[in-house]
Protein backbone atom coordinates (compact mmCIF):
# COMPACT_ATOMS: atom_id res chain seq x y z
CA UNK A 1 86.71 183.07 17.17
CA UNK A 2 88.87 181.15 14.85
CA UNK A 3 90.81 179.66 17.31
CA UNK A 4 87.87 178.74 19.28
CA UNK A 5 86.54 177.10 15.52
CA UNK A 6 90.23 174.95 15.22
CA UNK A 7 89.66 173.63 18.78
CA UNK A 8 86.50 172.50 18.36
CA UNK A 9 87.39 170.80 15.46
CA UNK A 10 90.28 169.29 16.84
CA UNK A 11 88.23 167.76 19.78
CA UNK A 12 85.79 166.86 17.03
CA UNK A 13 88.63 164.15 15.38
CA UNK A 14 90.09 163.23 18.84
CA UNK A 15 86.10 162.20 19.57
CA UNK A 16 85.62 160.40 16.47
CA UNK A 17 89.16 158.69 16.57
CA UNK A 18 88.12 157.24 20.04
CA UNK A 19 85.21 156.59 19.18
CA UNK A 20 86.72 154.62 16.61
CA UNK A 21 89.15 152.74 18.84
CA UNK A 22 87.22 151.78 20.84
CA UNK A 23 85.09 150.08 18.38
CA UNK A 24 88.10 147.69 17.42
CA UNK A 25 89.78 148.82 13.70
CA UNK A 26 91.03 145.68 11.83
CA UNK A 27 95.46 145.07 11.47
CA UNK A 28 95.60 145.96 7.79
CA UNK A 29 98.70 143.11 7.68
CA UNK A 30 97.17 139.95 9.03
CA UNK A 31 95.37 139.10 5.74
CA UNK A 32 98.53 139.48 3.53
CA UNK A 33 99.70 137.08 6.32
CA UNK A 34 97.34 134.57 6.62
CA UNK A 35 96.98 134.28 2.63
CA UNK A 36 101.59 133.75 2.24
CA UNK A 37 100.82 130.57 3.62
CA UNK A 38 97.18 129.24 2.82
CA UNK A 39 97.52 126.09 0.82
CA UNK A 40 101.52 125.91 1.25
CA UNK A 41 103.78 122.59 1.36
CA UNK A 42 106.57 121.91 3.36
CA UNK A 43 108.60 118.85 2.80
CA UNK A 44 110.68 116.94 5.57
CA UNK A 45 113.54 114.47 4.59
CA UNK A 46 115.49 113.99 7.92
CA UNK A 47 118.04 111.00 8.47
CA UNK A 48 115.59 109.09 9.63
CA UNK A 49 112.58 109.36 11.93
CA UNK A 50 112.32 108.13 15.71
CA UNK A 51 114.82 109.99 17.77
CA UNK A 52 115.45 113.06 19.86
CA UNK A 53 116.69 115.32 17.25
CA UNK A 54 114.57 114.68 13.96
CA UNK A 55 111.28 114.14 16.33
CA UNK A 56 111.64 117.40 17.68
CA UNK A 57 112.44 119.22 14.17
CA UNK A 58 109.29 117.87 13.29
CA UNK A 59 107.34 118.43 16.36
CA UNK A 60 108.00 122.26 16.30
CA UNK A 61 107.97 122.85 12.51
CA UNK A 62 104.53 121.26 12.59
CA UNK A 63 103.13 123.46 15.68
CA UNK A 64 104.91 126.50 14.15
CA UNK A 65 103.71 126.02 10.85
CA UNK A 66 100.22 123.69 10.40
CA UNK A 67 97.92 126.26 11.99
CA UNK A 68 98.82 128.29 10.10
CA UNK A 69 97.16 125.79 6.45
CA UNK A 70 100.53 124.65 6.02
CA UNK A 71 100.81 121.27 5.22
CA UNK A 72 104.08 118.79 6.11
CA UNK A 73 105.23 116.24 4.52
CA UNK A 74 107.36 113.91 5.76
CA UNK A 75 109.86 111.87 3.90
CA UNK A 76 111.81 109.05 6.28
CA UNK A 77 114.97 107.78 4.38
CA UNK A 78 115.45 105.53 7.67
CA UNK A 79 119.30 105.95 7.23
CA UNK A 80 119.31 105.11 3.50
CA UNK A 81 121.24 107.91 1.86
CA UNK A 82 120.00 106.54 -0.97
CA UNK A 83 116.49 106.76 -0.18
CA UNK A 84 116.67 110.11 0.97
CA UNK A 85 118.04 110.95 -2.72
CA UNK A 86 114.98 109.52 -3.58
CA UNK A 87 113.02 111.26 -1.68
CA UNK A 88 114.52 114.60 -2.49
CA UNK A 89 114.29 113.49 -6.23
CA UNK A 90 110.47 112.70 -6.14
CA UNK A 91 109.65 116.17 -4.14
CA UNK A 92 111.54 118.30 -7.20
CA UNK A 93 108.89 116.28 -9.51
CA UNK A 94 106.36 117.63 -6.96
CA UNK A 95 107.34 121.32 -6.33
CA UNK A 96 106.55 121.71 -2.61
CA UNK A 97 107.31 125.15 -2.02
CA UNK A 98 110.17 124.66 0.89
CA UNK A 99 112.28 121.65 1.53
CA UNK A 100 113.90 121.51 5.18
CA UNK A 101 116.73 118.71 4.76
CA UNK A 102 118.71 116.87 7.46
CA UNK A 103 122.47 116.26 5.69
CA UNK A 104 123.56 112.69 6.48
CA UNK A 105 127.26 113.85 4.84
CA UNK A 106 128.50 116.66 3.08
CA UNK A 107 128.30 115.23 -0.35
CA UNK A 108 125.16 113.13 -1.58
CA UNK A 109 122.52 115.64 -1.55
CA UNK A 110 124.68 118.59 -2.95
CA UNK A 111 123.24 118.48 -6.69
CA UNK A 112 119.91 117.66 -5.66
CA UNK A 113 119.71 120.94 -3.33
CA UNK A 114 120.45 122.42 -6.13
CA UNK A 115 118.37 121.62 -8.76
CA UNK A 116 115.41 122.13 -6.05
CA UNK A 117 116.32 125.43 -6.14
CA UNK A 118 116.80 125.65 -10.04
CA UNK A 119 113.20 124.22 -10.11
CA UNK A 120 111.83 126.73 -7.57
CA UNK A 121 111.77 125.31 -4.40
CA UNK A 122 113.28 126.45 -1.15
CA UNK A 123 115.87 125.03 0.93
CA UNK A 124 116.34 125.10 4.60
CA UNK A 125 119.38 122.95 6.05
CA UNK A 126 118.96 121.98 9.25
CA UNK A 127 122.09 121.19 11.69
CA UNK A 128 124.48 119.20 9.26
CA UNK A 129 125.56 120.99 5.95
CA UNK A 130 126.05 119.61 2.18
CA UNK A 131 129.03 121.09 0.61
CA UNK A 132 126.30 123.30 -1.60
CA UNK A 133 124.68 126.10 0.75
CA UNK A 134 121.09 126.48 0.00
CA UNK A 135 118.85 129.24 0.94
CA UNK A 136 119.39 128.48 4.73
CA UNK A 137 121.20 126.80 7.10
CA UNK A 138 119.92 126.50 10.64
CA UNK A 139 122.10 124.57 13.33
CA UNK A 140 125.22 124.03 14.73
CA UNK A 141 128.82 125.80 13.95
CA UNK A 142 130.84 123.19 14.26
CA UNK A 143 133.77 124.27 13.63
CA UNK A 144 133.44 126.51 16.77
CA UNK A 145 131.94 124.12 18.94
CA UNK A 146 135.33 122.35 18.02
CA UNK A 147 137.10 124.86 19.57
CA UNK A 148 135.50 124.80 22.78
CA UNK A 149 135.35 121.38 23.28
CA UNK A 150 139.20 121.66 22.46
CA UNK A 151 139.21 124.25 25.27
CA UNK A 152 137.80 122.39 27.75
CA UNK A 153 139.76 119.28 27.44
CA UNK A 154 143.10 121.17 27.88
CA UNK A 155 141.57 122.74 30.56
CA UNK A 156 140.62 119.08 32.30
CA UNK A 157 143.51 116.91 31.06
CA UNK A 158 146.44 119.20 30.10
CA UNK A 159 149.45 118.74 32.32
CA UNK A 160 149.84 122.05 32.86
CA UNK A 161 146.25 121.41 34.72
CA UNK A 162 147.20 118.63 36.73
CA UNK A 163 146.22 116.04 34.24
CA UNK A 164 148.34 113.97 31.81
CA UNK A 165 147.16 114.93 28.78
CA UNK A 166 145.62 111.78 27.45
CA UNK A 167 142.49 111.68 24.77
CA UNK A 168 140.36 110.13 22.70
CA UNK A 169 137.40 111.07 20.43
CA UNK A 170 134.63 108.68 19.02
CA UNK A 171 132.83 110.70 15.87
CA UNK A 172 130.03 110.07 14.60
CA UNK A 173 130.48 109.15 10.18
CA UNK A 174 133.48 110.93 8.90
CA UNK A 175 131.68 112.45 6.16
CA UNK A 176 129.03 114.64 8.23
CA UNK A 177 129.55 117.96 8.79
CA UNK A 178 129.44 117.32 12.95
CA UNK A 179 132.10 114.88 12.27
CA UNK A 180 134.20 116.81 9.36
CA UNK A 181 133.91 120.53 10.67
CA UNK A 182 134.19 119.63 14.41
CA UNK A 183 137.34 117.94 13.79
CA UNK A 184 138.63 121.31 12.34
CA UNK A 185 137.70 123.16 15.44
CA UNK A 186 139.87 120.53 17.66
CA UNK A 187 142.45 120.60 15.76
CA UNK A 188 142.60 124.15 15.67
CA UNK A 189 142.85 124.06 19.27
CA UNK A 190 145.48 120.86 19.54
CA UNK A 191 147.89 122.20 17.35
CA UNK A 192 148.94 124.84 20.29
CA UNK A 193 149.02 122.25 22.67
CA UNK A 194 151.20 119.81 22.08
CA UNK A 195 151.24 118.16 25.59
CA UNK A 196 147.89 117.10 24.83
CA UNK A 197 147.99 113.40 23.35
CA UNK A 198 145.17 112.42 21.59
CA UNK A 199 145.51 108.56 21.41
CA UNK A 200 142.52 107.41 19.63
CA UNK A 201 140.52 108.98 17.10
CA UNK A 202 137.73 106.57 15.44
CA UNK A 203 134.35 106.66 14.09
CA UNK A 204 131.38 104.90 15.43
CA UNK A 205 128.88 106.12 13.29
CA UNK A 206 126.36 107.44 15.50
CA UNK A 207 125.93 103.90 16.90
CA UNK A 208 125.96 103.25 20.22
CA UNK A 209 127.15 99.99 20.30
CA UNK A 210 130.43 100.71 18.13
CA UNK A 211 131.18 103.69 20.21
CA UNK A 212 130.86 101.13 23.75
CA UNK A 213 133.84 98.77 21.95
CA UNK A 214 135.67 101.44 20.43
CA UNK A 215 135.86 102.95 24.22
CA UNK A 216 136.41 99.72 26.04
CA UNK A 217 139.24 98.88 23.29
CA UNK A 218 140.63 102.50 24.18
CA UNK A 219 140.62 101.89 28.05
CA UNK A 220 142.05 98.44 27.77
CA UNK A 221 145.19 100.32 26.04
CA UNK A 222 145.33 103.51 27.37
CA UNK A 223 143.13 102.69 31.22
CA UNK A 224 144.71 106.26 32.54
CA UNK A 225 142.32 107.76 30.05
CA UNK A 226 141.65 111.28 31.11
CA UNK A 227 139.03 112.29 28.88
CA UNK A 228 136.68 111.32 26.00
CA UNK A 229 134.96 113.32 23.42
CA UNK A 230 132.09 111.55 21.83
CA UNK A 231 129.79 113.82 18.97
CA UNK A 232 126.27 112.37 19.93
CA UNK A 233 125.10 112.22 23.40
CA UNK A 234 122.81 109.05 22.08
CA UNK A 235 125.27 106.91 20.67
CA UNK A 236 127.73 108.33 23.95
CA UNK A 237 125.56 106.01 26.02
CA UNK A 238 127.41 103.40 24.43
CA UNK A 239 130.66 105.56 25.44
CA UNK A 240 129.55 106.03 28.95
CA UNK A 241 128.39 102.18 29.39
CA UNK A 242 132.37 100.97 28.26
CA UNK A 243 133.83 103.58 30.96
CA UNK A 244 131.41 102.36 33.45
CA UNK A 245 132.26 98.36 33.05
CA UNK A 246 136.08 99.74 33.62
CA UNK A 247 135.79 100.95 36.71
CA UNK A 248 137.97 104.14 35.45
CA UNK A 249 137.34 107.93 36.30
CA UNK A 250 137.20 109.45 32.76
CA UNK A 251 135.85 112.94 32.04
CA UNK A 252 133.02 112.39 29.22
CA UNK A 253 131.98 115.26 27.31
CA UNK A 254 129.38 114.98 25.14
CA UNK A 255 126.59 117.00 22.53
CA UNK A 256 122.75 116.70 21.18
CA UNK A 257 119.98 118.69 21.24
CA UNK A 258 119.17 118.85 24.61
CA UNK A 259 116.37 116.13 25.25
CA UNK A 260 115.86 115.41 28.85
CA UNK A 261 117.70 112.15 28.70
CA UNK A 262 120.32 114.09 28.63
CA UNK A 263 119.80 116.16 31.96
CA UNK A 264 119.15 112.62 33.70
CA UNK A 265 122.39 111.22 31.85
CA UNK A 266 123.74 114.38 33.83
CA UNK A 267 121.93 113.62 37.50
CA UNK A 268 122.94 109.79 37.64
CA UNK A 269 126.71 110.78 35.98
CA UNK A 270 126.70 109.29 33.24
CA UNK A 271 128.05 112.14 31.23
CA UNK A 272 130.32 114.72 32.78
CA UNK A 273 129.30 117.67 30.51
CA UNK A 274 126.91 118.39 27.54
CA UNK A 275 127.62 120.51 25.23
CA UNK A 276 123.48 121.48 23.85
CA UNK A 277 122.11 122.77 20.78
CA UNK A 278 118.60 123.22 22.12
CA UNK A 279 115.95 121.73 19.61
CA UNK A 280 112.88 123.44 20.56
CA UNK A 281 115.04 126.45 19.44
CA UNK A 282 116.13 125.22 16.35
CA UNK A 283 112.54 123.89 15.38
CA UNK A 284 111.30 127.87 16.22
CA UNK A 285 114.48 129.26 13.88
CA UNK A 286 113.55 126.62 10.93
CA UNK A 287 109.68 128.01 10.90
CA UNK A 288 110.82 131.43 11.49
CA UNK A 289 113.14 131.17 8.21
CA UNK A 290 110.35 129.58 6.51
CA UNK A 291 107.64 132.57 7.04
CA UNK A 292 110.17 134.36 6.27
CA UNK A 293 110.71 133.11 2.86
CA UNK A 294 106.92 132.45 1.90
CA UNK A 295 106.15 136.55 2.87
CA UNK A 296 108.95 138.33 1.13
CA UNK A 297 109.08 135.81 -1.62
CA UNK A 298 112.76 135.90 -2.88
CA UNK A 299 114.00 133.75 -5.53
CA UNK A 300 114.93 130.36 -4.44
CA UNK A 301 118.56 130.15 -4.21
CA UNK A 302 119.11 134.02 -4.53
CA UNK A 303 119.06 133.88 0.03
CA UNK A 304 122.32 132.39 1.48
CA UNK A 305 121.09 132.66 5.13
CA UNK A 306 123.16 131.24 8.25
CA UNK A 307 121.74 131.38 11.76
CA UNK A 308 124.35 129.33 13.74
CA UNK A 309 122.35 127.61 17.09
CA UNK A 310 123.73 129.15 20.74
CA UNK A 311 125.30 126.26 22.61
CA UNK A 312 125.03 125.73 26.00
CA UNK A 313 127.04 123.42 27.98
CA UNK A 314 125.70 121.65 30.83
CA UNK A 315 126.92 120.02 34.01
CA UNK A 316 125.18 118.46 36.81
CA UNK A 317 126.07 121.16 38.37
CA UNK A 318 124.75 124.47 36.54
CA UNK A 319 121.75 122.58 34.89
CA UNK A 320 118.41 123.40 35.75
CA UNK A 321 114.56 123.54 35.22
CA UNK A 322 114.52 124.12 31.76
CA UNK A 323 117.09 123.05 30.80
CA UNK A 324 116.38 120.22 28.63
CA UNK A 325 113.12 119.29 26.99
CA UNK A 326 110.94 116.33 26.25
CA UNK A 327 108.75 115.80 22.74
CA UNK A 328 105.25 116.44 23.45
CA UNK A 329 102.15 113.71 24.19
CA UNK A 330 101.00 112.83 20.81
């Protein structure tokens, strides 16, 4: 009898528990959720506005992050280092609660991170460091992609690879991380190979015009060039346009985020290899970081997060759907 009296009762619950189900029972952590970021700011101060990189930032912070009631501001220096210490300067009057920042060198923006943080603001670095490191830094490791670009031009132009050992490298300002840590990672690699000769090293600071005379300059002294390394694939259509007026088979390996203009620079050979950060990614890893912070709540500055961006280097030949993306209508 009492066992028939504990299985009754058992089938009792088991009854009332589907019964319950199946009416639907409410996710007792989407309220907390909704309410971490209900009437939240988050502030934007890229280089500049109106290209691949900074566009797409923007374009998947905001669909990550606005349906959500947060609202982004956007601050556009337009290249003016100077107006983007402005602009960082004005938001830590302001107190937004999270700051993503776009480095244009190591240097300028290093006390200003700080004090955001000292005032109780986030801040997310996105793809080019400041000297200070802030609560996160999503992007490239430059240093490593260094290496492997390194890598692959001994493996194209060394002689012990059939080539004769002839480079040159067009960075992008001297003073940005891509330029500063990347040049570590090559030279890293160099130093073991000293039948490598790398005959021209110069900046053309991301613009695409200096980087076409630096190049033609390069192949009018050096025009058994056997490969060029340029650190933007934007401003390496300036590259690409000086190698093309010479008539002269030279391997051009370039880097970006991965916009489709760089798959078609790919198709119609205007770059021999891209080495991709993929944006879309990025943008997803910057909101990510950012829920992150506005749930758990840490103190600003007490988080010293890295999430370094997988790489992917493309070739006409290994590219595919997918591959590269394009900034959506709107």
């Amino acid at each position: 009898m009492k066992l028939m009296k504990t299985t009754l009762f058992a089938s009792a619950l088991a009854l009332a528990a589907g019964s319950a189900f199946a009416q639907g029972i409410d996710d007792p952590t989407r309220t907390a959720y909704y309410e971490a970021f209900k009437d939240k700011t988050v502030a934007y101060v890229p280089v500049a506005m109106g290209f691949d990189l900074t566009e797409g930032w923007a374009a998947g912070i905001r669909s990550a992050l606005e349906p959500l009631g947060v609202k982004i501001d956007v601050r556009d220096p337009n290249w003016s280092t100077d107006a983007g210490a402005q602009a960082i300067t004005s938001l830590i009057a302001e107190k937004p609660d999270v700051i993503v920042v776009h480095n244009p060198d190591v240097q300028s923006y290093a006390r200003l991170l700080k004090k955001a943080e000292e005032a109780g603001i986030y801040v997310v670095q996105v793809n080019m460091k400041s000297s200070y490191p802030t609560d996160a830094f999503i992007g490239v490791d430059y240093v490593g992609l260094g290496e492997q670009i390194a890598n692959k031009l001994v493996d194209k132009c060394s002689p012990k690879n059939g080539g004769n050992g002839k480079i040159a490298i067009n960075q992008g300002v001297l003073t940005a991380a891509a330029s500063a840590y990347q040049m570590q990672g090559i030279e890293n690699v160099l130093k073991d190979h000293p039948d490598m000769q790398l005959v021209s090293n110069q900046a053309a600071d991301w613009d695409a015009t200096k980087a076409r005379n630096i190049t033609a300059t390069v192949l009018q002294q050096h025009p058994d060039l056997c490969g060029i390394v340029g650190f933007w694939d934007v401003m390496d259509m300036g590259t690409a346009a000086a190698i093309k007026e010479s008539g002269k088979d030279v391997y051009l390996l370039t880097q970006g985020g991965g916009n489709q203009s760089a798959c078609d620079g790919l198709e119609n050979g205007t770059f021999s290899e891209v080495a991709v950060y993929f944006v879309p990614g990025q943008a997803r890893d910057i909101s990510d970081m950012i829920k992150q912070m506005l749930q758990l709540k840490p103190e600003p500055g007490s988080m010293k997060t890295t999430l370094f961006t997988q790489l992917d280097f493309l070739t006409k030949d290994n590219m595919k759907p997918g591959s590269c993306w394009t900034l959506p209508n709107g």
